[in-house]
C-alpha atoms as a PDB file:
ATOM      1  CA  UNK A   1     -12.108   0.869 -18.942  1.00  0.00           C
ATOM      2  CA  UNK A   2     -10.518  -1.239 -16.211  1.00  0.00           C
ATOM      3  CA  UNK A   3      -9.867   2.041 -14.269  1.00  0.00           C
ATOM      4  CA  UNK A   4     -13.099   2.977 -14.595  1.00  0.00           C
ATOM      5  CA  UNK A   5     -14.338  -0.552 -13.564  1.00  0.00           C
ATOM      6  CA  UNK A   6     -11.930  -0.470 -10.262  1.00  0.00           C
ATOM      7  CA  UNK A   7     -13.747   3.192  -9.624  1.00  0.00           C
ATOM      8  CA  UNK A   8     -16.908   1.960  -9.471  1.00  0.00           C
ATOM      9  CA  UNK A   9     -16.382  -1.560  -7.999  1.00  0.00           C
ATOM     10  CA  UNK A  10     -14.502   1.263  -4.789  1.00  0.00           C
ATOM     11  CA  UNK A  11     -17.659   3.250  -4.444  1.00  0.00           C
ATOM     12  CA  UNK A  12     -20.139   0.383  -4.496  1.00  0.00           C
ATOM     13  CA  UNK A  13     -17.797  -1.138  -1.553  1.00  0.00           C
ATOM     14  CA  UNK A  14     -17.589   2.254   0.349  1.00  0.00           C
ATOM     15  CA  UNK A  15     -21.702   2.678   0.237  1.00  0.00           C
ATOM     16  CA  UNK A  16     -22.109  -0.508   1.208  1.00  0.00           C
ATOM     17  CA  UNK A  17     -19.844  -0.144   4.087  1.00  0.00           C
ATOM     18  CA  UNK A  18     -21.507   3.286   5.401  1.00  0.00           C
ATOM     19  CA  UNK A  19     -25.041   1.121   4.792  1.00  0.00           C
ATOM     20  CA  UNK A  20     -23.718  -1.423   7.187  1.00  0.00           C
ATOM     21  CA  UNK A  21     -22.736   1.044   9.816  1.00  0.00           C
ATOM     22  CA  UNK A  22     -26.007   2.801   9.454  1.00  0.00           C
ATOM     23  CA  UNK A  23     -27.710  -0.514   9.668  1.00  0.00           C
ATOM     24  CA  UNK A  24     -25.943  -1.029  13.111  1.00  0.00           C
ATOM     25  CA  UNK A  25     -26.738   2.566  14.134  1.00  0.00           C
ATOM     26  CA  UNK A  26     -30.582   1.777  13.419  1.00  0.00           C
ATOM     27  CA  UNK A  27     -30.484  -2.117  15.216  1.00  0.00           C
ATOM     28  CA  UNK A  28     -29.619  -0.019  18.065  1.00  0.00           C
ATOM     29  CA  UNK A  29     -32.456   2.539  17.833  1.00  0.00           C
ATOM     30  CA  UNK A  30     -30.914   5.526  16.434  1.00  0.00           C
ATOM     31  CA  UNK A  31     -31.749   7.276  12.650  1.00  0.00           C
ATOM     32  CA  UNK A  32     -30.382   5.342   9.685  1.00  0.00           C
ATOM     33  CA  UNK A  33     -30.293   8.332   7.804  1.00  0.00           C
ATOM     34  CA  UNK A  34     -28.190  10.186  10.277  1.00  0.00           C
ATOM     35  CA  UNK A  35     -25.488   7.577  10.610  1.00  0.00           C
ATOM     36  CA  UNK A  36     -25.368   7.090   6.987  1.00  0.00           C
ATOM     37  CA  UNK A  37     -24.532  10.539   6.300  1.00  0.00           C
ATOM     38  CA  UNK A  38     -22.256  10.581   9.578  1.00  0.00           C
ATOM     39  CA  UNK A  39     -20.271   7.622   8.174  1.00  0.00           C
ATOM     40  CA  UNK A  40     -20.295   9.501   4.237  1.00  0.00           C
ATOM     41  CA  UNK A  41     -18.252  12.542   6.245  1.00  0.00           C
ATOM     42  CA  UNK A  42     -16.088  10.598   8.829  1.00  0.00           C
ATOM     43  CA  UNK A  43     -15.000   7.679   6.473  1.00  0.00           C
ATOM     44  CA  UNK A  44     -12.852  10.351   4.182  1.00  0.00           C
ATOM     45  CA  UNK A  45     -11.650  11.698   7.109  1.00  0.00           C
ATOM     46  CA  UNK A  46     -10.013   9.029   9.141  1.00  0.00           C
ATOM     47  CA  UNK A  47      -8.497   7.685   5.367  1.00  0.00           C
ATOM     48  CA  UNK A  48      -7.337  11.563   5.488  1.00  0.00           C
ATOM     49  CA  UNK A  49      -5.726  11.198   8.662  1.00  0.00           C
ATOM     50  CA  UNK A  50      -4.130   8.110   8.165  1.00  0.00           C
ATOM     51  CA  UNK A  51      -2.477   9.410   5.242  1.00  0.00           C
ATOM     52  CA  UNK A  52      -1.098  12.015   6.964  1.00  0.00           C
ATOM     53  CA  UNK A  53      -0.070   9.928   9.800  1.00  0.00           C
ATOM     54  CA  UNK A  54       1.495   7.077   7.536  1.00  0.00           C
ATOM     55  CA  UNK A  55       5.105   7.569   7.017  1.00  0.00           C
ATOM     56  CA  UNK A  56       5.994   8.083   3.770  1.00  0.00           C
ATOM     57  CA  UNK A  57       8.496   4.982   2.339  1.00  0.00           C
ATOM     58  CA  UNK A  58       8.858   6.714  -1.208  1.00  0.00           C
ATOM     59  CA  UNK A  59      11.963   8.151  -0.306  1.00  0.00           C
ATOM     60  CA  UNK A  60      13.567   5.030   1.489  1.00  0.00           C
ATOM     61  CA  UNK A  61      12.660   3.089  -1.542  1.00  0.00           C
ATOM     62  CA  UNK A  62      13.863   5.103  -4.328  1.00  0.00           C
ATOM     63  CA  UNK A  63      17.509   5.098  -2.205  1.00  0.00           C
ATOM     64  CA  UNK A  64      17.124   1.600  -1.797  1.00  0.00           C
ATOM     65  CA  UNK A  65      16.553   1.394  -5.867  1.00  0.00           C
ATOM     66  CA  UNK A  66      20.259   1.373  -7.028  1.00  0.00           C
ATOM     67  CA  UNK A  67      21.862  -0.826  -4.465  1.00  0.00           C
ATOM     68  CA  UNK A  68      18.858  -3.257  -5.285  1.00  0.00           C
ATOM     69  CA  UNK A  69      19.489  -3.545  -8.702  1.00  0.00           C
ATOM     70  CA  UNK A  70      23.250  -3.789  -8.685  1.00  0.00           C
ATOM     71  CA  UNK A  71      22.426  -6.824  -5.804  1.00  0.00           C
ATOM     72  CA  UNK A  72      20.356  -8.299  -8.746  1.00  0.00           C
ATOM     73  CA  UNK A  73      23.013  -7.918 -11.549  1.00  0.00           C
ATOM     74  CA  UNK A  74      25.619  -9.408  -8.983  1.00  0.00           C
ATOM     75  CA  UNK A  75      23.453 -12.446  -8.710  1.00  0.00           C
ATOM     76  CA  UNK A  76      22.429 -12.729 -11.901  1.00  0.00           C
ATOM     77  CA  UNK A  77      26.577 -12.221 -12.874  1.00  0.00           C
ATOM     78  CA  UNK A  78      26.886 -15.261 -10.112  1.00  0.00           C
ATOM     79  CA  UNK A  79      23.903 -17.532 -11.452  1.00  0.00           C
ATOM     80  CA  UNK A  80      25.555 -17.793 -14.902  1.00  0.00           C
ATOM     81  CA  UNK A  81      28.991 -18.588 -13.312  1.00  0.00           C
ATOM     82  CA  UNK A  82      31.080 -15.148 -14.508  1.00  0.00           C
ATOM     83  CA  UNK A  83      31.333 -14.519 -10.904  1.00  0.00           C
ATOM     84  CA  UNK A  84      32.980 -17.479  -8.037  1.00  0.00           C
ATOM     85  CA  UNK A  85      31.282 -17.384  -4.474  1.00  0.00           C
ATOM     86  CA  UNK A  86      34.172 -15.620  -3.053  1.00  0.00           C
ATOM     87  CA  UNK A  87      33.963 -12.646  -5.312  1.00  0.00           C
ATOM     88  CA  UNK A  88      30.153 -13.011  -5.149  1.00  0.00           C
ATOM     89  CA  UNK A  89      30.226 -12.513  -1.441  1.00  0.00           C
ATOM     90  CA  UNK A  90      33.021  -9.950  -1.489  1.00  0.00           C
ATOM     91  CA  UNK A  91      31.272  -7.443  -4.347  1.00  0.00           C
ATOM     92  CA  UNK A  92      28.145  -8.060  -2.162  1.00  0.00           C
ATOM     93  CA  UNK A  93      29.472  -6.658   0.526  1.00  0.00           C
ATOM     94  CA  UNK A  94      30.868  -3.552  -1.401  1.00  0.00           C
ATOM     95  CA  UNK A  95      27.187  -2.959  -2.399  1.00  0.00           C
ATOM     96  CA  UNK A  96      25.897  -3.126   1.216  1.00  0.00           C
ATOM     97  CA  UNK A  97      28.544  -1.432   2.384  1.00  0.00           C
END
């Protein structure tokens, strides 16, 4: 349901933003209903391209997943006092190398 609702709530945002370009497009003489269907096709395809464009970060995050999570257990190790500063700092280091 929530999905669904999200859906929806998208689609309603993305007319309404082609209706406002349109709008412009017809405050400055030319056809409403040629700008909205102009913005209908462009919108997808500038999202399209900036997909393609955006670097993709999935790979630099899953390498960055284990040293994270051993960073966490370190501080979590140093929070409840099994660990001093100095050995703190030095397995810290290991970690980042």
């Amino acid at each position: 349901m929530g999905l669904t609702l999200f859906f929806v709530a998208a689609a309603g945002f993305y007319l309404f933003a082609v209706w406002l370009f349109a709008d412009y497009a017809e405050s400055r003489g030319y056809s409403f209903l040629l700008f909205f269907l102009l913005g209908l096709v462009i919108s997808p395809l500038v999202s399209g391209l900036a997909a393609l464009v955006a670097p993709d970060r999935s790979a630099q995050v899953a390498s960055a997943g284990p040293d994270l999570a051993q960073l966490g257990e370190l501080a979590d190790l140093h929070e409840r006092g099994a660990l001093t500063d100095d050995e703190f700092a030095a397995q810290k280091a290991r970690v980042l190398g």
